[in-house]
N, C-alpha and C. Protein backbone atom coordinates (compact mmCIF):
# COMPACT_ATOMS: atom_id res chain seq x y z
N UNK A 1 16.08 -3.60 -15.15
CA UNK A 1 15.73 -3.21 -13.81
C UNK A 1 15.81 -4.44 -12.93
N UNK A 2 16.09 -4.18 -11.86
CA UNK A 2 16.47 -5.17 -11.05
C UNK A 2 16.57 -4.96 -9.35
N UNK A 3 16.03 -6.62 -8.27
CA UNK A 3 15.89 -5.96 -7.23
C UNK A 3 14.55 -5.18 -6.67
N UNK A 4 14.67 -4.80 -5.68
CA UNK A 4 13.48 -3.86 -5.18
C UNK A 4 12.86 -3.08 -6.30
N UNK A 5 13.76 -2.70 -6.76
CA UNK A 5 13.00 -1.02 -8.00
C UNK A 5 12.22 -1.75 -8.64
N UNK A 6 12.85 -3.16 -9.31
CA UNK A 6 11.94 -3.40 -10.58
C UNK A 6 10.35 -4.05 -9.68
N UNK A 7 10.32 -5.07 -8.24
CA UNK A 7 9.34 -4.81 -7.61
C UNK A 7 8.47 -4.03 -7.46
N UNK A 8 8.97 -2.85 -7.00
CA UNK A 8 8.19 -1.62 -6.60
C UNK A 8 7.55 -0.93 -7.75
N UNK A 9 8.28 -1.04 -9.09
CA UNK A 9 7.72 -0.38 -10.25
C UNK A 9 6.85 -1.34 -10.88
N UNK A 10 6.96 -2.68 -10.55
CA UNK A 10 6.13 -4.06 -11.23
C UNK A 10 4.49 -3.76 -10.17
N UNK A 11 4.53 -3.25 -9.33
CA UNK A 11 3.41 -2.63 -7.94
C UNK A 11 2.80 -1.81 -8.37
N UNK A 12 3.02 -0.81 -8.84
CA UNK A 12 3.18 0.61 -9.76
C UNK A 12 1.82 0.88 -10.93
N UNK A 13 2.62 -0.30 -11.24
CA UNK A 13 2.40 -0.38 -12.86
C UNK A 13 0.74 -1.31 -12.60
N UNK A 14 1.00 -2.26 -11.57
CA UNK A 14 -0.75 -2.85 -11.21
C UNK A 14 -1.34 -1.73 -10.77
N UNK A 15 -1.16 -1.56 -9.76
CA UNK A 15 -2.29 -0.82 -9.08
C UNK A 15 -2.83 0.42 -10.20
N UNK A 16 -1.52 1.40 -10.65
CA UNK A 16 -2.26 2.56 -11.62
C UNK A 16 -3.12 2.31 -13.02
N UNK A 17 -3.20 0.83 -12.96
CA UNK A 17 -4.03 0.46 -14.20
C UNK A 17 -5.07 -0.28 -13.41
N UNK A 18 -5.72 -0.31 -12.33
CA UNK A 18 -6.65 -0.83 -11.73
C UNK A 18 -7.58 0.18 -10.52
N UNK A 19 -6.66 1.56 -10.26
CA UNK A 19 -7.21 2.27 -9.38
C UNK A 19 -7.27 3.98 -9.51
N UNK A 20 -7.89 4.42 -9.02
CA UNK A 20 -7.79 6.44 -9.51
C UNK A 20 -7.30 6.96 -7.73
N UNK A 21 -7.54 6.27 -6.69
CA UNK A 21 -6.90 6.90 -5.83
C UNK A 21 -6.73 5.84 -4.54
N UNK A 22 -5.07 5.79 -4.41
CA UNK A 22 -4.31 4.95 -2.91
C UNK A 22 -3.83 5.64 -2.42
N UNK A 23 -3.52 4.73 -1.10
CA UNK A 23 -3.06 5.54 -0.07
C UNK A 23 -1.69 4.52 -0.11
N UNK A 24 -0.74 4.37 0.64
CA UNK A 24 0.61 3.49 0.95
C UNK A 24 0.58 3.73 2.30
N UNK A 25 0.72 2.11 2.80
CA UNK A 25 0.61 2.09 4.62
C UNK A 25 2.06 1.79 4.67
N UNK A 26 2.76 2.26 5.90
CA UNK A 26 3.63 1.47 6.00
C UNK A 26 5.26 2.05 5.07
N UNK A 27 5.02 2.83 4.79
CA UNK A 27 5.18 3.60 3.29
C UNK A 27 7.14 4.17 3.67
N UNK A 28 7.25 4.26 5.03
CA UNK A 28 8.60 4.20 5.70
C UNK A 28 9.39 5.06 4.41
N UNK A 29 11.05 4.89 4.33
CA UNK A 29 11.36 6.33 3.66
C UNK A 29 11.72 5.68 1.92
N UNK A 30 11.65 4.21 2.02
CA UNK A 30 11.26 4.10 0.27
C UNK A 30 10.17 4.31 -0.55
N UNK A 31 10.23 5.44 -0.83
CA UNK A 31 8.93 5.68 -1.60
C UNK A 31 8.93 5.92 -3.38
N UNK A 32 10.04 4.58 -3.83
CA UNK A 32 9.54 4.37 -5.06
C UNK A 32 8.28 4.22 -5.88
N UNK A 33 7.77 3.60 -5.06
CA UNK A 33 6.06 3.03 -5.54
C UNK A 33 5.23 4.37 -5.51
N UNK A 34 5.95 4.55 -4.28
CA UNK A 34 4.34 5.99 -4.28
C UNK A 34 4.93 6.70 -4.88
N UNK A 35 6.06 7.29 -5.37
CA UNK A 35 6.51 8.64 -6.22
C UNK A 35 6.07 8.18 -7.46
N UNK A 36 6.30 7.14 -8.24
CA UNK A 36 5.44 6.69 -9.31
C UNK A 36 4.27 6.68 -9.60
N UNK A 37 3.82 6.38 -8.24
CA UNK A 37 1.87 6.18 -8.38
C UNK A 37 1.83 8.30 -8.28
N UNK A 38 2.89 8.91 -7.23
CA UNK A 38 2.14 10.06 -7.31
C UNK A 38 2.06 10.89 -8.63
N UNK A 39 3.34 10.32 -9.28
CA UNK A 39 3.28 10.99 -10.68
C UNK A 39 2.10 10.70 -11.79
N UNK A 40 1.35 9.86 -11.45
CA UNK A 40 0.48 9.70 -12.26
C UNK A 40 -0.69 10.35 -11.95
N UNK A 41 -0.96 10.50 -10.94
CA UNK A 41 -2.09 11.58 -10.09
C UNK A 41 -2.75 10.42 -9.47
N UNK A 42 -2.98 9.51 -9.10
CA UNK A 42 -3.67 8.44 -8.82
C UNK A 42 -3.35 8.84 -6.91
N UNK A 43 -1.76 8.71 -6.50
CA UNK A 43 -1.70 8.35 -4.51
C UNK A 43 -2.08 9.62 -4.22
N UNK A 44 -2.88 9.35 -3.13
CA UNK A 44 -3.18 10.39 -2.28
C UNK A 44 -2.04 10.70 -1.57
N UNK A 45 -1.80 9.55 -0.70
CA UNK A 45 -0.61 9.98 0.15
C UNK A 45 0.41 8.76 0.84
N UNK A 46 0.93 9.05 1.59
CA UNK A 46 1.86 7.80 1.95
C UNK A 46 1.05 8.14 4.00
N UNK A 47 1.33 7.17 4.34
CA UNK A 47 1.37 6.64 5.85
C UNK A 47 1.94 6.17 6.21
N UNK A 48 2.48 6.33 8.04
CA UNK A 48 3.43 5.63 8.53
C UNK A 48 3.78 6.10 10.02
N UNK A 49 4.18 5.12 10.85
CA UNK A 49 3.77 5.17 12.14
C UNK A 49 5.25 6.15 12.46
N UNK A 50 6.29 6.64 11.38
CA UNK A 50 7.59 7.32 11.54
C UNK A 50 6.88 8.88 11.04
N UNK A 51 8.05 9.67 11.37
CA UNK A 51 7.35 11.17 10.57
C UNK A 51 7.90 10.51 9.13
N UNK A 52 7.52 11.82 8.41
CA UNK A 52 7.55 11.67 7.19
C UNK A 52 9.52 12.08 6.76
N UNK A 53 9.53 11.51 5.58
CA UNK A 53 11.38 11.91 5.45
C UNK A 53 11.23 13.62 5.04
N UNK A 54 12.39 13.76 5.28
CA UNK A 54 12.97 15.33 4.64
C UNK A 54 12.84 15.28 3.69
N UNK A 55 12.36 16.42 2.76
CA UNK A 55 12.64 16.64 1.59
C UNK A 55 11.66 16.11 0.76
N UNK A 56 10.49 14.96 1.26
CA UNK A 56 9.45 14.33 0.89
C UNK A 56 8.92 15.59 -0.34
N UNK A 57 8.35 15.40 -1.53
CA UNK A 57 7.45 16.18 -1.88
C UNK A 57 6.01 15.34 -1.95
N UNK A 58 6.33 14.32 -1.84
CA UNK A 58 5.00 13.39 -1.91
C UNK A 58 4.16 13.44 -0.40
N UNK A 59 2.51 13.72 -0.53
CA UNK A 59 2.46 14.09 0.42
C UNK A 59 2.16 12.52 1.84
N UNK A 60 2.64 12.83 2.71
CA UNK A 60 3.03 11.87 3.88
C UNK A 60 2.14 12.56 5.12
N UNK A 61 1.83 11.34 5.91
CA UNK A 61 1.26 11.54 7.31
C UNK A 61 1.37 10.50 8.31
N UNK A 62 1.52 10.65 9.85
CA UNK A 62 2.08 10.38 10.39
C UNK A 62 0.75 9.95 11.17
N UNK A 63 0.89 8.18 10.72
CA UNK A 63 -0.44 7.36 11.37
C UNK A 63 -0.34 5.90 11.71
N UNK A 64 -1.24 5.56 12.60
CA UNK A 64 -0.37 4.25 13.36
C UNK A 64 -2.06 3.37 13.10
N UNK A 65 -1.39 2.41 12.15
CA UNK A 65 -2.53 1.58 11.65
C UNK A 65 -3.19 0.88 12.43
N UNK A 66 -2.75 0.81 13.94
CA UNK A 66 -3.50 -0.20 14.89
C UNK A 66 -4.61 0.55 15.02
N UNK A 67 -4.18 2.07 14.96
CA UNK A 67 -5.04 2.88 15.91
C UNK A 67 -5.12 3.76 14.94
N UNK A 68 -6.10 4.03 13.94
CA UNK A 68 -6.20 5.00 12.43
C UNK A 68 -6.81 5.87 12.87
N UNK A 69 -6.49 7.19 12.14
CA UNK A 69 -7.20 7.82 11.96
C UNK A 69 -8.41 7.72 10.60
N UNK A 70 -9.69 7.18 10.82
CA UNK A 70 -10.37 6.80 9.87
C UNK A 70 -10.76 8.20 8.79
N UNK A 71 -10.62 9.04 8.95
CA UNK A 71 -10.73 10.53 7.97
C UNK A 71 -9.55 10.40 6.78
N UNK A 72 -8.77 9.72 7.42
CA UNK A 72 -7.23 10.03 6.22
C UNK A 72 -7.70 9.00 5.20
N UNK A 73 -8.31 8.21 5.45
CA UNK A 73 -8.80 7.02 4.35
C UNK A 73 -9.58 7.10 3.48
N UNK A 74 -10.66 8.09 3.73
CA UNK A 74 -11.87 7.73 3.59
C UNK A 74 -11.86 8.30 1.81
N UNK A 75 -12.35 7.93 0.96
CA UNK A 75 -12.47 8.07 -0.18
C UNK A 75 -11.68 7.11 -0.97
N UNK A 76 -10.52 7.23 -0.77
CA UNK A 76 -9.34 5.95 -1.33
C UNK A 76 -10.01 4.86 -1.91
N UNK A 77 -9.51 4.47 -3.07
CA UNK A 77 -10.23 3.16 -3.70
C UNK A 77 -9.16 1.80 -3.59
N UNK A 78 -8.12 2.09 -2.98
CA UNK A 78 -7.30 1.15 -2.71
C UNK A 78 -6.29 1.37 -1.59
N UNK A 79 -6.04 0.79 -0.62
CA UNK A 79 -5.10 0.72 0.68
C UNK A 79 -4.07 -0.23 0.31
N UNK A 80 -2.36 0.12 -0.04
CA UNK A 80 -1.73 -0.94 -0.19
C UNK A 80 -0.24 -0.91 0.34
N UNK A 81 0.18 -1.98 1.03
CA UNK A 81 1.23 -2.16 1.77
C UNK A 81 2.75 -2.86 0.74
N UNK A 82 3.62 -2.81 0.91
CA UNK A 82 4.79 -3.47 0.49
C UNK A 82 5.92 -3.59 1.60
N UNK A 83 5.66 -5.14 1.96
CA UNK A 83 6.56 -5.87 2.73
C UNK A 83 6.17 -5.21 4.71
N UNK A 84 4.96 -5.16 4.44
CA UNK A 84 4.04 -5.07 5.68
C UNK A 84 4.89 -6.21 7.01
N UNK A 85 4.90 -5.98 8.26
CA UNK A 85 5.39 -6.74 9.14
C UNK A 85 3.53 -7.68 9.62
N UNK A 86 3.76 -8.81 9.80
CA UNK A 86 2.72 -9.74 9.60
C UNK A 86 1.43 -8.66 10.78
N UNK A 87 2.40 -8.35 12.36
CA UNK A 87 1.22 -7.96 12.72
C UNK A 87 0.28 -6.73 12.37
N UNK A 88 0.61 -6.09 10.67
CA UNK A 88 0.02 -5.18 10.74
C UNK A 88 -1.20 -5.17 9.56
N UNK A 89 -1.20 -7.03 9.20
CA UNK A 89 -2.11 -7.26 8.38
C UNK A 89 -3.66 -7.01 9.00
N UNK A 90 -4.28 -7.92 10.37
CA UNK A 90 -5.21 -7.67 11.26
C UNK A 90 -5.66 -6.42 11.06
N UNK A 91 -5.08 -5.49 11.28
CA UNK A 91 -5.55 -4.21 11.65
C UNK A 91 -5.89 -3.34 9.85
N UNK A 92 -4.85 -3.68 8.91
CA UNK A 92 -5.02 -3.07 7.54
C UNK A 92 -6.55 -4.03 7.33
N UNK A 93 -6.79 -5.43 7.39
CA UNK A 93 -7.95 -5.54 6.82
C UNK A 93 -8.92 -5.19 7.47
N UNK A 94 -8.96 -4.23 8.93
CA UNK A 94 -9.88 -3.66 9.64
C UNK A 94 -10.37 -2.51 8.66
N UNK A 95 -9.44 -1.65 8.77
CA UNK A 95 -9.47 -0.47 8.21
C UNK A 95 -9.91 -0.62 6.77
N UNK A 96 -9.25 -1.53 6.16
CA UNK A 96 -10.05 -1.30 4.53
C UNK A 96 -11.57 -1.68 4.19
N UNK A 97 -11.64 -2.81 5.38
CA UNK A 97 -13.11 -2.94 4.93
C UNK A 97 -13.87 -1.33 5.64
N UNK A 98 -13.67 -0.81 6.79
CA UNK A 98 -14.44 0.17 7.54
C UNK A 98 -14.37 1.64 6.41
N UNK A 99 -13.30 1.30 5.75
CA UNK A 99 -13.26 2.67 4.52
C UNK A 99 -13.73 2.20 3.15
N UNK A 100 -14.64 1.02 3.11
CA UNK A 100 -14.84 0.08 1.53
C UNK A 100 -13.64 0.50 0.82
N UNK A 101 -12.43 0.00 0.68
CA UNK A 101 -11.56 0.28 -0.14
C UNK A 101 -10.87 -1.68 -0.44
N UNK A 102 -10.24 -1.46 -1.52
CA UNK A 102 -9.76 -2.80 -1.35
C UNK A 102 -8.39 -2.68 -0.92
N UNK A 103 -8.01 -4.01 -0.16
CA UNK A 103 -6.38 -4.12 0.59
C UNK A 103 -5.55 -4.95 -0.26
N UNK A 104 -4.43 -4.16 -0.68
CA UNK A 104 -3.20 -5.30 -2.00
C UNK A 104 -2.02 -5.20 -1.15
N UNK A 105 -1.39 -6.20 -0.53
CA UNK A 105 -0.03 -6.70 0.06
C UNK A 105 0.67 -7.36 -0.73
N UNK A 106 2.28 -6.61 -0.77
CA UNK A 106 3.03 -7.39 -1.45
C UNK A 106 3.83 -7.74 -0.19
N UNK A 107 3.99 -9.02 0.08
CA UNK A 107 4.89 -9.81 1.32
C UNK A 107 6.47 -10.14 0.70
N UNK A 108 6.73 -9.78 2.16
CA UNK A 108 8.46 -9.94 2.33
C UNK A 108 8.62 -10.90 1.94
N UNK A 109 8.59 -11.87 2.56
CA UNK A 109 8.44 -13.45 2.47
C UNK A 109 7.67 -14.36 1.86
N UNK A 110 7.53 -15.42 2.13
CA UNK A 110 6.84 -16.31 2.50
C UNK A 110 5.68 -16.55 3.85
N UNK A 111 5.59 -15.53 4.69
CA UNK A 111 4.97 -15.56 6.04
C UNK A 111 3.72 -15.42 5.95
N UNK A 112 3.07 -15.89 6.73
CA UNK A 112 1.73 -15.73 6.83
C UNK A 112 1.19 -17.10 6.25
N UNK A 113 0.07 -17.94 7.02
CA UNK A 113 -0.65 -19.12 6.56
C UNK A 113 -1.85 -18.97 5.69
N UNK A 114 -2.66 -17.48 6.53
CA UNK A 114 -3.79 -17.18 5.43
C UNK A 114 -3.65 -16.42 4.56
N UNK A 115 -2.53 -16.51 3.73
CA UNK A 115 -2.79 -15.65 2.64
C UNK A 115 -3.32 -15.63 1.64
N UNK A 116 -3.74 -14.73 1.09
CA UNK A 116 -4.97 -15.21 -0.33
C UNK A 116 -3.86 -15.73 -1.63
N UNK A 117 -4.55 -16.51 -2.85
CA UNK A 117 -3.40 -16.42 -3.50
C UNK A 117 -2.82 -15.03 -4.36
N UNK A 118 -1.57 -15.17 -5.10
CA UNK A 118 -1.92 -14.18 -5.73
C UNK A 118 -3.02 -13.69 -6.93
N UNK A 119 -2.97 -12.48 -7.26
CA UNK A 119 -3.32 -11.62 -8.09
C UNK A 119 -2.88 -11.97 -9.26
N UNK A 120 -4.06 -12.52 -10.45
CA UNK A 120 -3.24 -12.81 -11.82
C UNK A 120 -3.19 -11.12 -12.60
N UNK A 121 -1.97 -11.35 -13.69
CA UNK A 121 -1.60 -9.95 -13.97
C UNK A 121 -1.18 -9.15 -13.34
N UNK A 122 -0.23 -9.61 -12.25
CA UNK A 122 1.06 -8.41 -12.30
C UNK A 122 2.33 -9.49 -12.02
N UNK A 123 3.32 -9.18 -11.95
CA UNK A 123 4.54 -9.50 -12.83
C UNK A 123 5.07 -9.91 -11.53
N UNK A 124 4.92 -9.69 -10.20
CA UNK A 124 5.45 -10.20 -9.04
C UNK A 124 3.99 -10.53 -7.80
N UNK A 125 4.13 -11.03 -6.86
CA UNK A 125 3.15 -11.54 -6.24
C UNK A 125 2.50 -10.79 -5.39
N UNK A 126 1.30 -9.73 -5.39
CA UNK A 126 0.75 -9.29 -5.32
C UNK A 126 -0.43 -10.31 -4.63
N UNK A 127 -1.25 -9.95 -3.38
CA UNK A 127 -2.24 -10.86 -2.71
C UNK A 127 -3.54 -9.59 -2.38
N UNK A 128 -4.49 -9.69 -2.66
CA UNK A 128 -5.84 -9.01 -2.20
C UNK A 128 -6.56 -9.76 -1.54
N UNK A 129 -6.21 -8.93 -0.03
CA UNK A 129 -7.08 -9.40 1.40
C UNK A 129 -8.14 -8.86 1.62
N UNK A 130 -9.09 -7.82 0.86
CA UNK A 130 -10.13 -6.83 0.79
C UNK A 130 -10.56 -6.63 -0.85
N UNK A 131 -11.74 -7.11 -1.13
CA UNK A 131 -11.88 -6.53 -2.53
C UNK A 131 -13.23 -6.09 -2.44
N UNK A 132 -13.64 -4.53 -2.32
CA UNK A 132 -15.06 -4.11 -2.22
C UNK A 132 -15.26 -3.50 -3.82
């Protein structure tokens, strides 16, 4: 495996051995990670400031993280982004602490000065900005 997939499934494979229910911010129309996490019964759902794609069976909703709807969160034991645009970190660690959930970003880059380090035990770099 190789590339994004083996990323997204190296994401996968942490979170469903650390959590019983996420949400995916940001979640746009690759939804390797969450079709994996949904097959396990663990994602609630995907989010994203776009509608949801055609043909989605995974379930999707159409939400703009500056401005949340705090109901779609609420229970979730984990909020997690992959390759988040920097300004939408601010606002995800709003929301995760206001829903006690913890926040896991996997970054595009290198960007960002405060980032936590990573997460030991998972296979690519994984950072937790929220751990309740």
């Amino acid at each position: 495996m190789s590339g994004y997939k083996y990323i997204e499934t190296a994401i996968a494979r942490f979170i469903a051995g650390r959590y019983r229910s996420v949400i995916e911010v940001g979640a746009g129309t690759n939804l390797h990670t969450a079709n994996l996490l949904f097959r396990t019964g663990i994602l609630i759902r995907c989010v994203d400031i776009i509608d949801p794609p055609l043909n989605s069976w995974i379930p999707y909703v159409k939400d703009d993280v500056s401005d949340p709807e705090p109901g779609l969160y609420q229970g979730c034991d984990c909020i997690y982004a992959i390759r988040p645009v920097e300004e939408m970190i601010p606002p995800l660690i709003r929301l995760a602490h206001s829903v006690h959930a913890d926040l896991v970003v996997y970054h595009l880059g290198f960007e960002g000065a405060a980032r936590p380090a990573p997460l030991p035990g998972c296979e690519v770099p994984l950072h937790i900005y929220v751990k309740n």
